[in-house]
Structure formats: structure tokens, C-alpha cells
Protein backbone atom coordinates (compact mmCIF):
# COMPACT_ATOMS: atom_id res chain seq x y z
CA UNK A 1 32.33 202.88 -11.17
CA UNK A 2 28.90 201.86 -9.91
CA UNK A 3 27.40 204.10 -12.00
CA UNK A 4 28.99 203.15 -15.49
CA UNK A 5 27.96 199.48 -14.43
CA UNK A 6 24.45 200.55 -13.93
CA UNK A 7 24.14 202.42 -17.32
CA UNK A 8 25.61 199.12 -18.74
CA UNK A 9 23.18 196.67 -17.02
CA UNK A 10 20.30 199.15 -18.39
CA UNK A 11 21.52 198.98 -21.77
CA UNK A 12 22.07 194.94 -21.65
CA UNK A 13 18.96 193.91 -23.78
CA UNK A 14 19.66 196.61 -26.60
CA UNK A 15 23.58 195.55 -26.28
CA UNK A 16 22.64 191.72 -26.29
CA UNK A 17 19.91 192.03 -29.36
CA UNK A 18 22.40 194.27 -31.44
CA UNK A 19 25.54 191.73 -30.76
CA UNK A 20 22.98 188.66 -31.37
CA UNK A 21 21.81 189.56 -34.38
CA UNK A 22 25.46 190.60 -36.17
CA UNK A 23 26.31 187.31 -35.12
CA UNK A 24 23.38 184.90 -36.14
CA UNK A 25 22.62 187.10 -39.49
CA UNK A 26 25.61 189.35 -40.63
CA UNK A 27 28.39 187.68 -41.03
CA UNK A 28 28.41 186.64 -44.43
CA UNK A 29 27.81 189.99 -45.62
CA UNK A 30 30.06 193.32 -46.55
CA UNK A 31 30.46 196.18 -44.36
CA UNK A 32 28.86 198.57 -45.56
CA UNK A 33 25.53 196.21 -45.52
CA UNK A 34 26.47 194.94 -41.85
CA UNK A 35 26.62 199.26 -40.66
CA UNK A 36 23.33 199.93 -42.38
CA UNK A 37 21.29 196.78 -40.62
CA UNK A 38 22.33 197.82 -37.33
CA UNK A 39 21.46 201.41 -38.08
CA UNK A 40 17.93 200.04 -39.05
CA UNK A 41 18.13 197.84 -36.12
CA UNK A 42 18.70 200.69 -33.18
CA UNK A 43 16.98 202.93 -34.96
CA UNK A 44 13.72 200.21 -34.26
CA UNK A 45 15.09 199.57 -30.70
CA UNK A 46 14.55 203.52 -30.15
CA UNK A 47 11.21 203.49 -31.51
CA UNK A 48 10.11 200.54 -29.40
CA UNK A 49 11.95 202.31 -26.31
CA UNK A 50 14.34 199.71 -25.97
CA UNK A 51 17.70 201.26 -24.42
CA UNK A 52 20.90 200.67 -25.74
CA UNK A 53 24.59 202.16 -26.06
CA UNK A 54 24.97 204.03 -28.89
CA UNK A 55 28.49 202.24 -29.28
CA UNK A 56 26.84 198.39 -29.28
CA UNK A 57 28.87 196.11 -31.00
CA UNK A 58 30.12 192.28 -30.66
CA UNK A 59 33.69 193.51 -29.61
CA UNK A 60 32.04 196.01 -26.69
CA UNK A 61 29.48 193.62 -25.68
CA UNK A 62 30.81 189.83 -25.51
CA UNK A 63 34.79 190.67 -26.48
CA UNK A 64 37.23 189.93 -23.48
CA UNK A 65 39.50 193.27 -24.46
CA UNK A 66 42.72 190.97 -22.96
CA UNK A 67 41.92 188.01 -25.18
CA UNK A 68 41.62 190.12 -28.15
CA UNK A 69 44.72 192.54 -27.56
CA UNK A 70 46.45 188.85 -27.42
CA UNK A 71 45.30 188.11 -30.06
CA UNK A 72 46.23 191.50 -32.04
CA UNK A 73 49.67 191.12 -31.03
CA UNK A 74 49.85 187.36 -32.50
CA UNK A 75 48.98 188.80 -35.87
CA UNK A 76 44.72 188.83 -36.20
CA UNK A 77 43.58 191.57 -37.79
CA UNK A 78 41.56 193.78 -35.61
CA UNK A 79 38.61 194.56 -37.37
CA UNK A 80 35.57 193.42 -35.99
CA UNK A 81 34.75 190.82 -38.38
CA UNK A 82 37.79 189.19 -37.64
CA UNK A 83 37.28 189.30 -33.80
């Protein structure tokens, strides 16, 4: 709906700096590490009043959910590391 896109394009710059920086920083490290940087991180995207969903991730913000059901169903694993 119109409305769903709006929250979305509101939330872009939150969305975009969470994805960004599990990409360019995170992805040589363990889970558990990756969860607690982007808890720091939104937690200093709140403080700054930067708005963002509280479900931000690589998969929900640049994933194309056809390409990576595909992709499940050719055998990739489906955590998000892998996607």
C-alpha cells in the first residue's frame, strides 16, 4: 500500500546505513558479534534521531525475496550470511 511504501522510504537512510555497514565491516565475524554491532549501531541511529525499521537487515533491505527463494530451493543455506 501507499502507506507501507511511505514508512519504507522514511526509514531508507537507517535501512541503507544498517545494511552498509554489515556488509563493508561484518562479514568476517561470528554471529553473535555481527547481532551486538547492529544493536550498538540502531541504538546510536535512535539517539541521533535517525529513523529506521526495527527489522533492518541486508536480506529486508537490498535482497530480491524471488532471487533468494531460488536460490533456497537450489540448495543455499538461508541464513543471512549466506545470502
Amino acid at each position: 500500500t501507499v502507506k507501507k511504501l511511505n514508512v519504507s522510504f522514511g526509514n531508507l537512510a537507517g535501512d541503507v546505513m544498517i545494511s552498509a555497514g554489515a556488509v563493508c565491516y561484518l562479514g568476517a565475524f561470528i554471529s553473535e558479534y555481527r547481532k551486538d554491532v547492529i544493536s550498538k549501531w540502531r541504538e546510536q541511529l535512535k539517539i541521533n534521531n535517525v529513523p529506521f525499521s526495527e527489522d533492518a537487515s541486508v536480506i529486508s533491505t537490498l535482497g530480491d525475496p524471488v532471487k533468494i527463494r531460488s536460490w533456497n530451493v537450489c540448495g543455499l543455506p538461508t541464513d543471512e550470511v549466506s545470502i
